[in-house]
PDB file of N, CA and C in Angstrom:
ATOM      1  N   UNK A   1       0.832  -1.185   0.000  1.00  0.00           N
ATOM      2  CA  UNK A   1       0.000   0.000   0.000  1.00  0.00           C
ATOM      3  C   UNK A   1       0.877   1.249   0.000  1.00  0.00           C
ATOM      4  N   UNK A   2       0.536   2.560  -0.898  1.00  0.00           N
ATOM      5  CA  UNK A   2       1.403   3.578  -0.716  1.00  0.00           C
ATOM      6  C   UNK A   2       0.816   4.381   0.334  1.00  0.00           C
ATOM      7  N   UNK A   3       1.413   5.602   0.780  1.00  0.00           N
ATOM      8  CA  UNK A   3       1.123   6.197   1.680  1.00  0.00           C
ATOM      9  C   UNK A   3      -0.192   6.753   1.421  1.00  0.00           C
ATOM     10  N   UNK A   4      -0.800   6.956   0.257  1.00  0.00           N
ATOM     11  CA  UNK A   4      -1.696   7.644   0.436  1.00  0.00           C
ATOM     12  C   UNK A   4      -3.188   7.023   0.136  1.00  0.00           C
ATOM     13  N   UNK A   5      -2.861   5.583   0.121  1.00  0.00           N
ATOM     14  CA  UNK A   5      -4.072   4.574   0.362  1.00  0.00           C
ATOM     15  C   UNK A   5      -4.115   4.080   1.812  1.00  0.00           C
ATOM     16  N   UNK A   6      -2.918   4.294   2.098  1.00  0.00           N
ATOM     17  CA  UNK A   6      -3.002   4.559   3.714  1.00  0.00           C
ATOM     18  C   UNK A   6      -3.789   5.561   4.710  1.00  0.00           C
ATOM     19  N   UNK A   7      -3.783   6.950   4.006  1.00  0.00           N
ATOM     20  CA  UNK A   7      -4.783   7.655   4.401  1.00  0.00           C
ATOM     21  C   UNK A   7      -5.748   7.433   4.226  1.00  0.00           C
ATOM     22  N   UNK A   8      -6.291   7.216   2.801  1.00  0.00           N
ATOM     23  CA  UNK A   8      -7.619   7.090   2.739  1.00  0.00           C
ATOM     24  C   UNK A   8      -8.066   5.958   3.412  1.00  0.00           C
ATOM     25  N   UNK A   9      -7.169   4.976   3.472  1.00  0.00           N
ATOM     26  CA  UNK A   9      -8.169   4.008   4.695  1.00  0.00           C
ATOM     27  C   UNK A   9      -8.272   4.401   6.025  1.00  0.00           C
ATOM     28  N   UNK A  10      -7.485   4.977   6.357  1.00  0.00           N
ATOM     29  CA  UNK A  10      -7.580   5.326   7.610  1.00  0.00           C
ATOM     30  C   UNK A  10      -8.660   5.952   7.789  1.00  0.00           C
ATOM     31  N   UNK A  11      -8.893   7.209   7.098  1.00  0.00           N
ATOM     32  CA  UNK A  11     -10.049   8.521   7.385  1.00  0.00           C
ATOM     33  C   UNK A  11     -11.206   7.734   7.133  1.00  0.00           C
ATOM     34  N   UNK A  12     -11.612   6.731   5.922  1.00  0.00           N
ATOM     35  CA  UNK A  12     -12.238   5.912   5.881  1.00  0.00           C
ATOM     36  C   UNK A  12     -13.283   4.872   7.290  1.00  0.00           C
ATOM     37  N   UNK A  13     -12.016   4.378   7.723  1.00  0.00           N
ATOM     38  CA  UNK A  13     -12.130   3.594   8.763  1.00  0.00           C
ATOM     39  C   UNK A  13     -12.345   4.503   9.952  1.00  0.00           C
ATOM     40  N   UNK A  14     -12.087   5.796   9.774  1.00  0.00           N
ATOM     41  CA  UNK A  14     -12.234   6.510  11.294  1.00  0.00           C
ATOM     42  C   UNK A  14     -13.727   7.451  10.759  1.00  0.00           C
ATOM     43  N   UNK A  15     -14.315   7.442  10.094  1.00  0.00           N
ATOM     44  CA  UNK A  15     -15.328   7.609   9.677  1.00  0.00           C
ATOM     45  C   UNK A  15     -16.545   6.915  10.033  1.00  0.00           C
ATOM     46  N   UNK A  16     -16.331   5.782   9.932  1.00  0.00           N
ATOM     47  CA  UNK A  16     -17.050   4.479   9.982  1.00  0.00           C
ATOM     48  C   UNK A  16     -17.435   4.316  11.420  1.00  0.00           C
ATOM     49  N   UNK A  17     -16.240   4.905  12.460  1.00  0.00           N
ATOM     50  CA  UNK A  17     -16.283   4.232  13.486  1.00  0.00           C
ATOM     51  C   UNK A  17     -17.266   5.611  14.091  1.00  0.00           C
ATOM     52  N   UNK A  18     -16.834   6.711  13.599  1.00  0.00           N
ATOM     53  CA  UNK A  18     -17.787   7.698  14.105  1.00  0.00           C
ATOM     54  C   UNK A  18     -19.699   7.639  14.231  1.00  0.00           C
ATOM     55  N   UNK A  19     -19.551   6.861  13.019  1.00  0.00           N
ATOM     56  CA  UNK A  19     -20.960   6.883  12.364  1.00  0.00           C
ATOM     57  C   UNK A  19     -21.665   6.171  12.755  1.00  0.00           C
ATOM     58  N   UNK A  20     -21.179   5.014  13.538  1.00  0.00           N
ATOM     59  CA  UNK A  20     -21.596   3.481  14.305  1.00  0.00           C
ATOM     60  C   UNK A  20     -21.704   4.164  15.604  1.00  0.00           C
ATOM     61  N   UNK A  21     -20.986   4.884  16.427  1.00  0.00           N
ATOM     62  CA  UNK A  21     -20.924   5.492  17.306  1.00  0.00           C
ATOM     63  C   UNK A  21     -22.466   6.221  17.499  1.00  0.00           C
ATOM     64  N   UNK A  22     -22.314   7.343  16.721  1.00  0.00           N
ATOM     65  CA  UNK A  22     -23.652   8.207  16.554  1.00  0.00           C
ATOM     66  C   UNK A  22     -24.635   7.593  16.546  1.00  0.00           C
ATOM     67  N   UNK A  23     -24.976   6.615  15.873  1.00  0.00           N
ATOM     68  CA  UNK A  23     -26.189   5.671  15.595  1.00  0.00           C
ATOM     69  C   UNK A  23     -26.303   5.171  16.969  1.00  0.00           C
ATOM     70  N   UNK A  24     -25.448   4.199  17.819  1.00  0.00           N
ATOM     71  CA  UNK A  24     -25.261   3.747  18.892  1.00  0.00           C
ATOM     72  C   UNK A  24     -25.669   4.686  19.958  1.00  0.00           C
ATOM     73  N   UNK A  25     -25.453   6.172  19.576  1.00  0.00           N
ATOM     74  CA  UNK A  25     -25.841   7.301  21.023  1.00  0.00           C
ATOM     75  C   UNK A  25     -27.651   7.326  20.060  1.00  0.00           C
ATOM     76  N   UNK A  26     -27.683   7.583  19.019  1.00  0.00           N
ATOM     77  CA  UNK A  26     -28.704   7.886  18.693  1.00  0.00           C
ATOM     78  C   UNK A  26     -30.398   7.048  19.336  1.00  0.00           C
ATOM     79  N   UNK A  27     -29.366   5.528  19.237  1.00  0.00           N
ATOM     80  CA  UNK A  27     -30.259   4.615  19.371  1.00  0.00           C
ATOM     81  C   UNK A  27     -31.083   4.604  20.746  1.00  0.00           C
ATOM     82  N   UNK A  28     -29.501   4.681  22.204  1.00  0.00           N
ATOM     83  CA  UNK A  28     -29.856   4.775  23.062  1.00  0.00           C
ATOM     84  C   UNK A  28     -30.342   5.961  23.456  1.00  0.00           C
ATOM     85  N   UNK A  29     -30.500   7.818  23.553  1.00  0.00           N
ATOM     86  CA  UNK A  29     -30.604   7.959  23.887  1.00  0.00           C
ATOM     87  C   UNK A  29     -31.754   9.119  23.170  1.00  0.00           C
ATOM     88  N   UNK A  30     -32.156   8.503  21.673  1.00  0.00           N
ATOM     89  CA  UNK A  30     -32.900   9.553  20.787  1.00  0.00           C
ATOM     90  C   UNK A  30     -32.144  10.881  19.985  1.00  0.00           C
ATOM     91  N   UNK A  31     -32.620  11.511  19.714  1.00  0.00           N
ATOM     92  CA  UNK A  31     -32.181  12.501  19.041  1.00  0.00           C
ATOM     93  C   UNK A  31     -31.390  13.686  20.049  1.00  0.00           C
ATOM     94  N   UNK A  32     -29.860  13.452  19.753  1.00  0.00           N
ATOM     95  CA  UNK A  32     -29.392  15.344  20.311  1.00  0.00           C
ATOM     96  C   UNK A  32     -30.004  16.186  19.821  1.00  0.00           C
ATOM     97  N   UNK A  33     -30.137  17.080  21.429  1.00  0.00           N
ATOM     98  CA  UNK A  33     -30.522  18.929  20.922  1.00  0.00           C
ATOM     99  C   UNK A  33     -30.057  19.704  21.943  1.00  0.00           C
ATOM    100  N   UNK A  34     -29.978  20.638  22.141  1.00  0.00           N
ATOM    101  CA  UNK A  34     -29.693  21.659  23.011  1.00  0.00           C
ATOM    102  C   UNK A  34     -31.234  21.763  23.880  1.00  0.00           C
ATOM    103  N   UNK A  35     -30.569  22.571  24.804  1.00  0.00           N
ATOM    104  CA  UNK A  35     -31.275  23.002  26.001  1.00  0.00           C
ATOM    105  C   UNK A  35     -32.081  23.993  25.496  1.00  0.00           C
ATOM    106  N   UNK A  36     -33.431  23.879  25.728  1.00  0.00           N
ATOM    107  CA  UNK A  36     -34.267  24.779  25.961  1.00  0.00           C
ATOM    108  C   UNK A  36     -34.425  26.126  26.760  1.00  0.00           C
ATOM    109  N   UNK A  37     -34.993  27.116  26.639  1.00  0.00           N
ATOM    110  CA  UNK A  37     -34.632  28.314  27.606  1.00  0.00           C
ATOM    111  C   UNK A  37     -35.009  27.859  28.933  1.00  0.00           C
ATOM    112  N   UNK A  38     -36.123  26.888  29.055  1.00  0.00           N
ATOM    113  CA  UNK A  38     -36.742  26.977  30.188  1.00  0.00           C
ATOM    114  C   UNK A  38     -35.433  26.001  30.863  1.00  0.00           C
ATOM    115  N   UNK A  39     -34.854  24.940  30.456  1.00  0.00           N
ATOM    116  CA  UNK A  39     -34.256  24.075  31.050  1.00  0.00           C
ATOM    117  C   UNK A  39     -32.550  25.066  31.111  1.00  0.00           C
ATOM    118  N   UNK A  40     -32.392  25.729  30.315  1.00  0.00           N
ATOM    119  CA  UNK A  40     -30.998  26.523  30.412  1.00  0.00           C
ATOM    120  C   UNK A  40     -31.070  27.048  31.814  1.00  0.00           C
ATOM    121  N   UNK A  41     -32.502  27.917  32.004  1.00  0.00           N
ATOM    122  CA  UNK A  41     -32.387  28.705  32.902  1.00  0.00           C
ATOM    123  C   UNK A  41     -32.497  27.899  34.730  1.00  0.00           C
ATOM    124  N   UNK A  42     -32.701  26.677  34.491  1.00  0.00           N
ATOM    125  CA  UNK A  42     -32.200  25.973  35.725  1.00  0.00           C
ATOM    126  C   UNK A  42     -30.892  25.431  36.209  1.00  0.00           C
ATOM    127  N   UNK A  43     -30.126  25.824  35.081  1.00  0.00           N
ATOM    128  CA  UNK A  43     -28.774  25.304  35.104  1.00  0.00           C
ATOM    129  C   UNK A  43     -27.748  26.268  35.760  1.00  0.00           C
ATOM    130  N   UNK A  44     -26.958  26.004  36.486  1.00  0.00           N
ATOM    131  CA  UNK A  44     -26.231  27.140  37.258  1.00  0.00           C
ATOM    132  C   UNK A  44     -24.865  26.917  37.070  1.00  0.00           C
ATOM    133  N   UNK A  45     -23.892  27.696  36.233  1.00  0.00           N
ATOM    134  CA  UNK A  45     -23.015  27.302  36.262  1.00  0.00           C
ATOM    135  C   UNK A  45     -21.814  28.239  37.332  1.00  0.00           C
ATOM    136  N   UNK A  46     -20.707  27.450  38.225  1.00  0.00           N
ATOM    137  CA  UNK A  46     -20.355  28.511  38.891  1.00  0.00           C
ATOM    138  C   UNK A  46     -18.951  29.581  37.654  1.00  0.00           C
ATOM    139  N   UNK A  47     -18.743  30.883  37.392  1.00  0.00           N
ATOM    140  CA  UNK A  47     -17.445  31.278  36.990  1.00  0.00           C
ATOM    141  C   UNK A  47     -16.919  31.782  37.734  1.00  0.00           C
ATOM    142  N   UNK A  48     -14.935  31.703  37.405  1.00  0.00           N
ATOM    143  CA  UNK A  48     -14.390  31.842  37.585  1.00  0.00           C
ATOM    144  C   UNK A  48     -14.384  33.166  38.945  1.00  0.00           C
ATOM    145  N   UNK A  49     -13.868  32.815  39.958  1.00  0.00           N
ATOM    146  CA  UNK A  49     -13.887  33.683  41.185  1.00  0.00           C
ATOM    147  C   UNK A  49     -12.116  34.825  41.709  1.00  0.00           C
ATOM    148  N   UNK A  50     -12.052  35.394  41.787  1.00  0.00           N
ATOM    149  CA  UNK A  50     -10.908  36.062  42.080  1.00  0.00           C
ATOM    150  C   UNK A  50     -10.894  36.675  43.352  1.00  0.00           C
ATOM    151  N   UNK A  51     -10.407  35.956  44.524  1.00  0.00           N
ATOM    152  CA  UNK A  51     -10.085  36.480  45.655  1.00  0.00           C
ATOM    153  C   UNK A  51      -8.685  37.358  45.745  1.00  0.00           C
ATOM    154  N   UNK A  52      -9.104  38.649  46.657  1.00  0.00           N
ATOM    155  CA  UNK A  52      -8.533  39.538  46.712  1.00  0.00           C
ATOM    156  C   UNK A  52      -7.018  39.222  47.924  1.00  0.00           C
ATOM    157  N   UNK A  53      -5.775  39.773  47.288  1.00  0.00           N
ATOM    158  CA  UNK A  53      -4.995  39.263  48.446  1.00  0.00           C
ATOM    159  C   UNK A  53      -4.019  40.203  48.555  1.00  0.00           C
ATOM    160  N   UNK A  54      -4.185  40.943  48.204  1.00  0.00           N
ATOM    161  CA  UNK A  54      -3.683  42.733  48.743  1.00  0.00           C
ATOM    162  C   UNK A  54      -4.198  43.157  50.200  1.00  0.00           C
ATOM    163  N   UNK A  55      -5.677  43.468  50.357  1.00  0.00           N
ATOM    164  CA  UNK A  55      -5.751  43.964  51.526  1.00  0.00           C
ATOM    165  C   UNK A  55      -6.042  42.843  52.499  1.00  0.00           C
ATOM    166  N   UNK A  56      -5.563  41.191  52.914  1.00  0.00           N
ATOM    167  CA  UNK A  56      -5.231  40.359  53.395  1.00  0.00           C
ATOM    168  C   UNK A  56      -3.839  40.177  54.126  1.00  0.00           C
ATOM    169  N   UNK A  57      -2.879  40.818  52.874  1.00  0.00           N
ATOM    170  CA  UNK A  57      -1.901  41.305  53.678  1.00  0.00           C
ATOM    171  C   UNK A  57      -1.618  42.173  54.261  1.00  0.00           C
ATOM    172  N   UNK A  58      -2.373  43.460  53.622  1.00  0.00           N
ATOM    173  CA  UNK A  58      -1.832  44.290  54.381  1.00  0.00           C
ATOM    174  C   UNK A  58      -2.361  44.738  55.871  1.00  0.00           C
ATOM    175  N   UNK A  59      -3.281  43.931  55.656  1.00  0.00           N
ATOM    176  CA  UNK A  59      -3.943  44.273  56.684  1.00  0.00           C
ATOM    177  C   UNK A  59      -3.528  43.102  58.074  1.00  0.00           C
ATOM    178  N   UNK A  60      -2.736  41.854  57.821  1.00  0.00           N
ATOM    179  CA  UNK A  60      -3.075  41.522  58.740  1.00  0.00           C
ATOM    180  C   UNK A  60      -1.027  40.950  58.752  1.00  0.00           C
ATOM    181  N   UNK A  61      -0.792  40.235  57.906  1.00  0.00           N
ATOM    182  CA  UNK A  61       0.435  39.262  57.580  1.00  0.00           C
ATOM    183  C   UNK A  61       1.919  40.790  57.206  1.00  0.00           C
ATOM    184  N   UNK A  62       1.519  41.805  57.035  1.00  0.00           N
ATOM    185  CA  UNK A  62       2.284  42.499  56.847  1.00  0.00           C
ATOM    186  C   UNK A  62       2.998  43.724  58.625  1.00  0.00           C
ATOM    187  N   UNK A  63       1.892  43.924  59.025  1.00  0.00           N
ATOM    188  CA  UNK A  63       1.767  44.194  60.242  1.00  0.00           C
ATOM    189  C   UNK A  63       1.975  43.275  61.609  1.00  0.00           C
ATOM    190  N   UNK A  64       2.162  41.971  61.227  1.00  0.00           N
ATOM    191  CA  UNK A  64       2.422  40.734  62.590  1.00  0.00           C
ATOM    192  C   UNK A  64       3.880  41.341  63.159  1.00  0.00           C
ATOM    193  N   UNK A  65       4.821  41.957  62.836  1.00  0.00           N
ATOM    194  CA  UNK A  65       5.866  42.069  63.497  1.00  0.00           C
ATOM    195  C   UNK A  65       5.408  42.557  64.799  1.00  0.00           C
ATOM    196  N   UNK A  66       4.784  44.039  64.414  1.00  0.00           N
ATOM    197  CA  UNK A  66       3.512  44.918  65.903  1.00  0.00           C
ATOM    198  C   UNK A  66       3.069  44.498  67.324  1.00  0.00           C
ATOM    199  N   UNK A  67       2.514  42.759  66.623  1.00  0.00           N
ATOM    200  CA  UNK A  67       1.871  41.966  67.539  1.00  0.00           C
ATOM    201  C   UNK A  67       2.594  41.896  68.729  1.00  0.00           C
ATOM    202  N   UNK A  68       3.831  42.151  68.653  1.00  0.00           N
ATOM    203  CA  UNK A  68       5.050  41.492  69.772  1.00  0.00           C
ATOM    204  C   UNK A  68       4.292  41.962  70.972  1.00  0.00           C
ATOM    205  N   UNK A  69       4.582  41.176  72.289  1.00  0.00           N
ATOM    206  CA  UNK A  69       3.893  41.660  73.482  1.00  0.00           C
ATOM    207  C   UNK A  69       4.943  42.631  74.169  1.00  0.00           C
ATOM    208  N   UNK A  70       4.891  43.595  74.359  1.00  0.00           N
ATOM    209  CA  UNK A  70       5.712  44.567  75.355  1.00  0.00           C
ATOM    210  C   UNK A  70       5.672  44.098  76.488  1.00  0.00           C
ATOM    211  N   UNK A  71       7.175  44.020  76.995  1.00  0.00           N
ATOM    212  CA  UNK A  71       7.303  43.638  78.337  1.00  0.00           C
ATOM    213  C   UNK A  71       7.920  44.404  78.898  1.00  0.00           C
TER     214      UNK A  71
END
């Protein structure tokens, strides 16, 4: 085989396997679709959060030297 009956079987064969696949989700689980508005809008997704760590230090880890007890 030259290299480029090599591809085509390949893409071929990875084609095939896609398509058996799909049928196989199709079979079990009916037709894909997207979410509906009503069902979107029960869905909660959390994003990305950014805690602040400037006034953490300065307020508390930058000032510990202070703490010392006077004797």
């Amino acid at each position: 085989m030259t290299m480029q009956e090599v591809c085509e079987y390949k893409e071929r064969t990875r084609r095939a396997k896609c398509n058996a696949h799909l049928e196989l989700v199709r079979l079990q689980y009916g037709e894909i679709r997207g979410f509906t508005a009503k069902e979107s809008s029960k869905v909660f997704t959390k994003g990305k959060s950014v805690f602040r760590k400037v006034k953490t230090h300065s307020f508390t880890r930058l000032w510990n030297h202070n703490n010392v007890p006077i004797e």
